[in-house]
PDB file of N, CA and C in Angstrom:
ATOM      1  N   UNK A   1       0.841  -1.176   0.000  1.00  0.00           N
ATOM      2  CA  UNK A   1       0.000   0.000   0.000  1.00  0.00           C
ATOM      3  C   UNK A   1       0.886   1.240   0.000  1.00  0.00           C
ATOM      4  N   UNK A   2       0.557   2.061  -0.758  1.00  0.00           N
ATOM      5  CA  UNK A   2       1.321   3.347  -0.907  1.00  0.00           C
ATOM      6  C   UNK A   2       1.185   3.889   0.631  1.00  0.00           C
ATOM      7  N   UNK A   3       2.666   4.674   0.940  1.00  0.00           N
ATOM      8  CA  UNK A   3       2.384   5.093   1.703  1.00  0.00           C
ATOM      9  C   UNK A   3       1.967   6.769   2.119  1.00  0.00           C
ATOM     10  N   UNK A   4       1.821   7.919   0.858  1.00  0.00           N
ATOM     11  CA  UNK A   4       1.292   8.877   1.112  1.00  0.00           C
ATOM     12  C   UNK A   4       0.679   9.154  -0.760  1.00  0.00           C
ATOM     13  N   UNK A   5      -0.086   9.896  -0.897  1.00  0.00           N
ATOM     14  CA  UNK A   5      -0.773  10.059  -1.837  1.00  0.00           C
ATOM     15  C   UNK A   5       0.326  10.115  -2.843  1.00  0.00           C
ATOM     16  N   UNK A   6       1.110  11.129  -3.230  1.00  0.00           N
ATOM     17  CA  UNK A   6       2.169  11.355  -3.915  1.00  0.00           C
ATOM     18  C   UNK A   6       2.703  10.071  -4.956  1.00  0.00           C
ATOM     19  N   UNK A   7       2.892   9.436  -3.525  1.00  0.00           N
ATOM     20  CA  UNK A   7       3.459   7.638  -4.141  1.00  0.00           C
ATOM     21  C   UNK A   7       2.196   6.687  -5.015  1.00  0.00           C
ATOM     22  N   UNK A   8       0.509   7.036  -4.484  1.00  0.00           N
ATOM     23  CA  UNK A   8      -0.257   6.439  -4.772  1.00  0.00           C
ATOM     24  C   UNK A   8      -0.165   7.192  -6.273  1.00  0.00           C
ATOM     25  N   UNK A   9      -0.642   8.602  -6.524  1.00  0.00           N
ATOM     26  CA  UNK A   9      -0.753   8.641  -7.978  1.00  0.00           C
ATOM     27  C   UNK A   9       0.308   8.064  -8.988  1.00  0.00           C
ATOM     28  N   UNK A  10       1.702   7.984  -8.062  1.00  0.00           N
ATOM     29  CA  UNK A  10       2.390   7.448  -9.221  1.00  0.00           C
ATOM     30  C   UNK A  10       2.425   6.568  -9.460  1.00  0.00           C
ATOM     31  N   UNK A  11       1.650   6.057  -8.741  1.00  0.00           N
ATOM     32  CA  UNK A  11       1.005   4.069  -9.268  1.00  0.00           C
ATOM     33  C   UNK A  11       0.362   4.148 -10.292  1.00  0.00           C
ATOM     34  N   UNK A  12      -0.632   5.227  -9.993  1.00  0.00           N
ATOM     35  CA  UNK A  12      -1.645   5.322 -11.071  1.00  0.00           C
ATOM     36  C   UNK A  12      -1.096   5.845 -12.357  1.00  0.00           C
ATOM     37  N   UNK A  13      -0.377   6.966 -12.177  1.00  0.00           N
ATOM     38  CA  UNK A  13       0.211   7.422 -13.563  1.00  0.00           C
ATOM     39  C   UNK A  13       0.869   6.619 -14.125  1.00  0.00           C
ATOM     40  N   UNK A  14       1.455   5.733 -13.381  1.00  0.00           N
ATOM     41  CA  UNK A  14       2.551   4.670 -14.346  1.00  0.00           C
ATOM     42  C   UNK A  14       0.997   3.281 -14.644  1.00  0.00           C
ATOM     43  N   UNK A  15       0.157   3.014 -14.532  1.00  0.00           N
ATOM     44  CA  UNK A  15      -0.791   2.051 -14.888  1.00  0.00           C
ATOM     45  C   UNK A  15      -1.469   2.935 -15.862  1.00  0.00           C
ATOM     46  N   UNK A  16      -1.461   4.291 -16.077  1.00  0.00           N
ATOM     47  CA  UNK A  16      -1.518   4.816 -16.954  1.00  0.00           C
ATOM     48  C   UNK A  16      -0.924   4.652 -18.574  1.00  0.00           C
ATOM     49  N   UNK A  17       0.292   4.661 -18.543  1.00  0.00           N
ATOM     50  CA  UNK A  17       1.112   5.134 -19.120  1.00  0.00           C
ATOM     51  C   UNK A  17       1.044   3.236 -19.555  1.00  0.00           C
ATOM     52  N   UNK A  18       0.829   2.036 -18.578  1.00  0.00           N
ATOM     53  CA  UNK A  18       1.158   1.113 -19.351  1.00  0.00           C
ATOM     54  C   UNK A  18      -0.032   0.902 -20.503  1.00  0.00           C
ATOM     55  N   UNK A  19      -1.233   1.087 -19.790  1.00  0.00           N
ATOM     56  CA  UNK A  19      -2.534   1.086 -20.916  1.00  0.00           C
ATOM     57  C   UNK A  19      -2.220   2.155 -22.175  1.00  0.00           C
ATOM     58  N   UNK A  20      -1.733   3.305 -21.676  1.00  0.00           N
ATOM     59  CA  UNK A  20      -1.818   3.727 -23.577  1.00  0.00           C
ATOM     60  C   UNK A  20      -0.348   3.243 -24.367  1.00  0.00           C
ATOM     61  N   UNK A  21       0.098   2.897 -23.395  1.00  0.00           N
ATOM     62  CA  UNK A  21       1.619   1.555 -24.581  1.00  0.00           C
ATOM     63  C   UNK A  21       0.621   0.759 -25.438  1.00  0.00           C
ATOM     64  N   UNK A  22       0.014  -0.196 -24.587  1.00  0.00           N
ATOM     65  CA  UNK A  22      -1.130  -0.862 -25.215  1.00  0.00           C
ATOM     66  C   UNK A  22      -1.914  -0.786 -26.026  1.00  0.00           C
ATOM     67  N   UNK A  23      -2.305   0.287 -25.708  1.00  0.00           N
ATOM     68  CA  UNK A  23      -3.315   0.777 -27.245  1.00  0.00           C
ATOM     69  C   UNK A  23      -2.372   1.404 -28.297  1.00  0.00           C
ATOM     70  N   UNK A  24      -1.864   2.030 -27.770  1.00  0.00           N
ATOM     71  CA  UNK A  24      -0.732   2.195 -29.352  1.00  0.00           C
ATOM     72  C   UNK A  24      -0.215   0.742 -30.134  1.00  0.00           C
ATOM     73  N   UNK A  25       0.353  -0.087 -29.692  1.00  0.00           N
ATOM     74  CA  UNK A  25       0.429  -0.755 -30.565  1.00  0.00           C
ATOM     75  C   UNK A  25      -0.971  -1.588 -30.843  1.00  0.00           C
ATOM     76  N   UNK A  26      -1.895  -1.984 -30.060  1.00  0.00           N
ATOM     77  CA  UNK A  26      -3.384  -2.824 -30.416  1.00  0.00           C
ATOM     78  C   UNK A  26      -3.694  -1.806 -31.647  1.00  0.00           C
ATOM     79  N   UNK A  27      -3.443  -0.594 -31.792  1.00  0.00           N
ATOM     80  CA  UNK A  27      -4.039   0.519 -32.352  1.00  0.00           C
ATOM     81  C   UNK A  27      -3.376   0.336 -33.852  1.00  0.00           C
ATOM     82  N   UNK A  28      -1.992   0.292 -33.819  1.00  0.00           N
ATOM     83  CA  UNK A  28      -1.276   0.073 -35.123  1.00  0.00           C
ATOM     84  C   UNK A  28      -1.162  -1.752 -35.593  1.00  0.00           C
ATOM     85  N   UNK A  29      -1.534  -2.301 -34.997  1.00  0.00           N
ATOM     86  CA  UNK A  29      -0.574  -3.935 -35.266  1.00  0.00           C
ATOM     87  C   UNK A  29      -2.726  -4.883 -34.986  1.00  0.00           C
ATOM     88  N   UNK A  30      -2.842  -5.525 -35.689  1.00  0.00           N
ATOM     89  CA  UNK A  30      -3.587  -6.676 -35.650  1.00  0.00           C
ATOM     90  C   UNK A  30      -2.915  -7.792 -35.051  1.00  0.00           C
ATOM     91  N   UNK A  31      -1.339  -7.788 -34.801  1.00  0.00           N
ATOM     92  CA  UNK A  31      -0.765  -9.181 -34.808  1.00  0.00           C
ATOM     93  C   UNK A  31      -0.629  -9.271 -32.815  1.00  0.00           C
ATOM     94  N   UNK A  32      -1.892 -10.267 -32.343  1.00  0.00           N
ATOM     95  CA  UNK A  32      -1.555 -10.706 -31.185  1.00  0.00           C
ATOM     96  C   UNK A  32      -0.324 -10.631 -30.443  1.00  0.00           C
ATOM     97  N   UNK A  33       0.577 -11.213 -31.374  1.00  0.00           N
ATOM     98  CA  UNK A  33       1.587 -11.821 -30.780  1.00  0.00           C
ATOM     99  C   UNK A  33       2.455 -10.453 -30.207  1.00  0.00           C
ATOM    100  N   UNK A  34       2.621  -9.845 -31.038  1.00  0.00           N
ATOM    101  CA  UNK A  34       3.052  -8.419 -30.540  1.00  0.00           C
ATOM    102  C   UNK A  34       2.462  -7.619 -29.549  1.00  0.00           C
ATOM    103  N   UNK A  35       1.809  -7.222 -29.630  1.00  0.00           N
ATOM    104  CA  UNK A  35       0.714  -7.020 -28.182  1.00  0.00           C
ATOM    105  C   UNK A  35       0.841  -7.821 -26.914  1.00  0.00           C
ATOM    106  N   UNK A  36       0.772  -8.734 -27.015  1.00  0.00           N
ATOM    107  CA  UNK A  36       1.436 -10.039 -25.753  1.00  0.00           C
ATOM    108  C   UNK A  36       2.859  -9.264 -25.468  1.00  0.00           C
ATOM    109  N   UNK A  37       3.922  -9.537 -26.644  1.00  0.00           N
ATOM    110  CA  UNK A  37       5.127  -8.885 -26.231  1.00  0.00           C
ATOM    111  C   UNK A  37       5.114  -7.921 -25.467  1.00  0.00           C
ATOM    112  N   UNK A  38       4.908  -7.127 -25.840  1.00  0.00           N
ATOM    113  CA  UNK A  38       4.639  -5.419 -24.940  1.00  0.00           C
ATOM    114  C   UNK A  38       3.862  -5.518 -23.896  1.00  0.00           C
ATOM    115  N   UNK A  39       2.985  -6.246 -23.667  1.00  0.00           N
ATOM    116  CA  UNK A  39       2.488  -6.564 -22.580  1.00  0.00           C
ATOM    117  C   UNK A  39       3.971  -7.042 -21.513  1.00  0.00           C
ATOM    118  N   UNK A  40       4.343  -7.620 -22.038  1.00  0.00           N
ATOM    119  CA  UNK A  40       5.337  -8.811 -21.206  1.00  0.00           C
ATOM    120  C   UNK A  40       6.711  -7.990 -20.342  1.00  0.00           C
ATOM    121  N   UNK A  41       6.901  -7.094 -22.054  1.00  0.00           N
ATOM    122  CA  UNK A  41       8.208  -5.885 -21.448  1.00  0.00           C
ATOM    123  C   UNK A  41       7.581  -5.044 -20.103  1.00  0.00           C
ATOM    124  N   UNK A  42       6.327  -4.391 -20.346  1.00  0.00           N
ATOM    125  CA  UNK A  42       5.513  -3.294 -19.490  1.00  0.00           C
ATOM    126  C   UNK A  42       5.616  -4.490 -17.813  1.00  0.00           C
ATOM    127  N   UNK A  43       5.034  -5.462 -18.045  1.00  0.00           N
ATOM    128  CA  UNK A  43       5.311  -6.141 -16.389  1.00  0.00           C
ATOM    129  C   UNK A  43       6.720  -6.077 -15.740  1.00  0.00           C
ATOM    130  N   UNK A  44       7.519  -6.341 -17.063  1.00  0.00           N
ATOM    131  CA  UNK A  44       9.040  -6.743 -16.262  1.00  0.00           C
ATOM    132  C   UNK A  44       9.120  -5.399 -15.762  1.00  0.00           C
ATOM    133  N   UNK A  45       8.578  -4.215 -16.648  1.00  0.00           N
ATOM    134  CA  UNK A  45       9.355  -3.010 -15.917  1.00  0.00           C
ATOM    135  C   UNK A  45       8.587  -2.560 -14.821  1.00  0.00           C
ATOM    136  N   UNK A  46       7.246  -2.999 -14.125  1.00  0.00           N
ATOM    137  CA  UNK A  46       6.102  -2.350 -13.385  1.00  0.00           C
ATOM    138  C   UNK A  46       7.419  -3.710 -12.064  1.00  0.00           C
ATOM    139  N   UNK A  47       7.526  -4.745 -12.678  1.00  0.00           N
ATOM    140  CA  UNK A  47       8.071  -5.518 -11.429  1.00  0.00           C
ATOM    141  C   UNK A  47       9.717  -4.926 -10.759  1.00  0.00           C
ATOM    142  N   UNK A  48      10.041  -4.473 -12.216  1.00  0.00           N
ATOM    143  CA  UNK A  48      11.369  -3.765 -11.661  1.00  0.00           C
ATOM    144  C   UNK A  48      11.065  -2.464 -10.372  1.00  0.00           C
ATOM    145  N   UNK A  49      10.162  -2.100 -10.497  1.00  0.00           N
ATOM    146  CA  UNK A  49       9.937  -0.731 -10.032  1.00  0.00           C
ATOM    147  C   UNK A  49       9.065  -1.361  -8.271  1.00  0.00           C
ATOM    148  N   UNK A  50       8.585  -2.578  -8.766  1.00  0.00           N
ATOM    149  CA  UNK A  50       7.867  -2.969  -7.602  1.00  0.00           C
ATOM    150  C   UNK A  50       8.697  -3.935  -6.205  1.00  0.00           C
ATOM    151  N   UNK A  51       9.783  -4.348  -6.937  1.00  0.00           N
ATOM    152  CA  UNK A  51      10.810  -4.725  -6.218  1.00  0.00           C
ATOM    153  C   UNK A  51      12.109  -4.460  -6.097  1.00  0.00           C
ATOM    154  N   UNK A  52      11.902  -3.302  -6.368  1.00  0.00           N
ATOM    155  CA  UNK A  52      13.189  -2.526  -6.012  1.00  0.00           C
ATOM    156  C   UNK A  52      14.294  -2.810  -4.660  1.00  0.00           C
ATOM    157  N   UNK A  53      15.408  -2.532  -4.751  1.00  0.00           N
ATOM    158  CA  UNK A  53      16.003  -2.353  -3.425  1.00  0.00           C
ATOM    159  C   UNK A  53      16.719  -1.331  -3.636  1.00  0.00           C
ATOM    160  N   UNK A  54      16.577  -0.461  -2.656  1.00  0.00           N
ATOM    161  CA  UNK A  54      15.974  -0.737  -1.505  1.00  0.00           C
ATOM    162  C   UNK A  54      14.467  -0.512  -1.546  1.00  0.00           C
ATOM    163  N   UNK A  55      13.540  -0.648  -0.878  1.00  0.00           N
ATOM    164  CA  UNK A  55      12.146  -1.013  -1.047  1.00  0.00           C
ATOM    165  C   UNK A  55      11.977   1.464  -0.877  1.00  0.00           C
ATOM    166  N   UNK A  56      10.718   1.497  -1.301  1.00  0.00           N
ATOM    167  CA  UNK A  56      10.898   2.745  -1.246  1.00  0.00           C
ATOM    168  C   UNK A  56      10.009   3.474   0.222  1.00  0.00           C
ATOM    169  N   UNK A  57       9.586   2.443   0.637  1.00  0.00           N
ATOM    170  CA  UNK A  57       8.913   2.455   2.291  1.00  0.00           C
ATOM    171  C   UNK A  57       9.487   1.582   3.073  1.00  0.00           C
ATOM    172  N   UNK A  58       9.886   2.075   3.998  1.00  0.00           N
ATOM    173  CA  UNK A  58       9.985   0.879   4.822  1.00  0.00           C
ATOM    174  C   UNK A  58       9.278   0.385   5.608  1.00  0.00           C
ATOM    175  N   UNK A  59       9.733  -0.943   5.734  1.00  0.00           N
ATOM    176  CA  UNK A  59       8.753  -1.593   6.697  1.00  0.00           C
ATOM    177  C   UNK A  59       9.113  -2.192   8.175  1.00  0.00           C
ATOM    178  N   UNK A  60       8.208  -1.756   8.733  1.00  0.00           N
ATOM    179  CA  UNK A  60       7.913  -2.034  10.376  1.00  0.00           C
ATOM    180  C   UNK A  60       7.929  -3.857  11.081  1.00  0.00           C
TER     181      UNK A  60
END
């Protein structure tokens, strides 16, 4: 859980930012398979950011 608003929108802005990746290419490309891809890059980087070290709150 975020721990002050600041941190929460930038959850949101970055879940932002992965949905219109998404539609840009769904938007240009018919080809599934590509779309999956970019899907796949956008997690590794939402997981990079989500398991960071050092963690960006700490915990109790």
């Amino acid at each position: 859980m975020p721990a002050n608003e600041k941190e929460y929108n930038g959850n949101l802005f970055d879940q932002l930012s992965i949905l219109e990746e998404i539609e840009e290419v769904a938007a240009k490309t018919n080809d599934i398979e590509e779309v999956l891809r970019t899907v796949e890059k956008l997690k590794k980087r939402v997981n990079r950011k989500l398991y960071q070290k050092p963690p960006l709150v700490e915990e109790f």
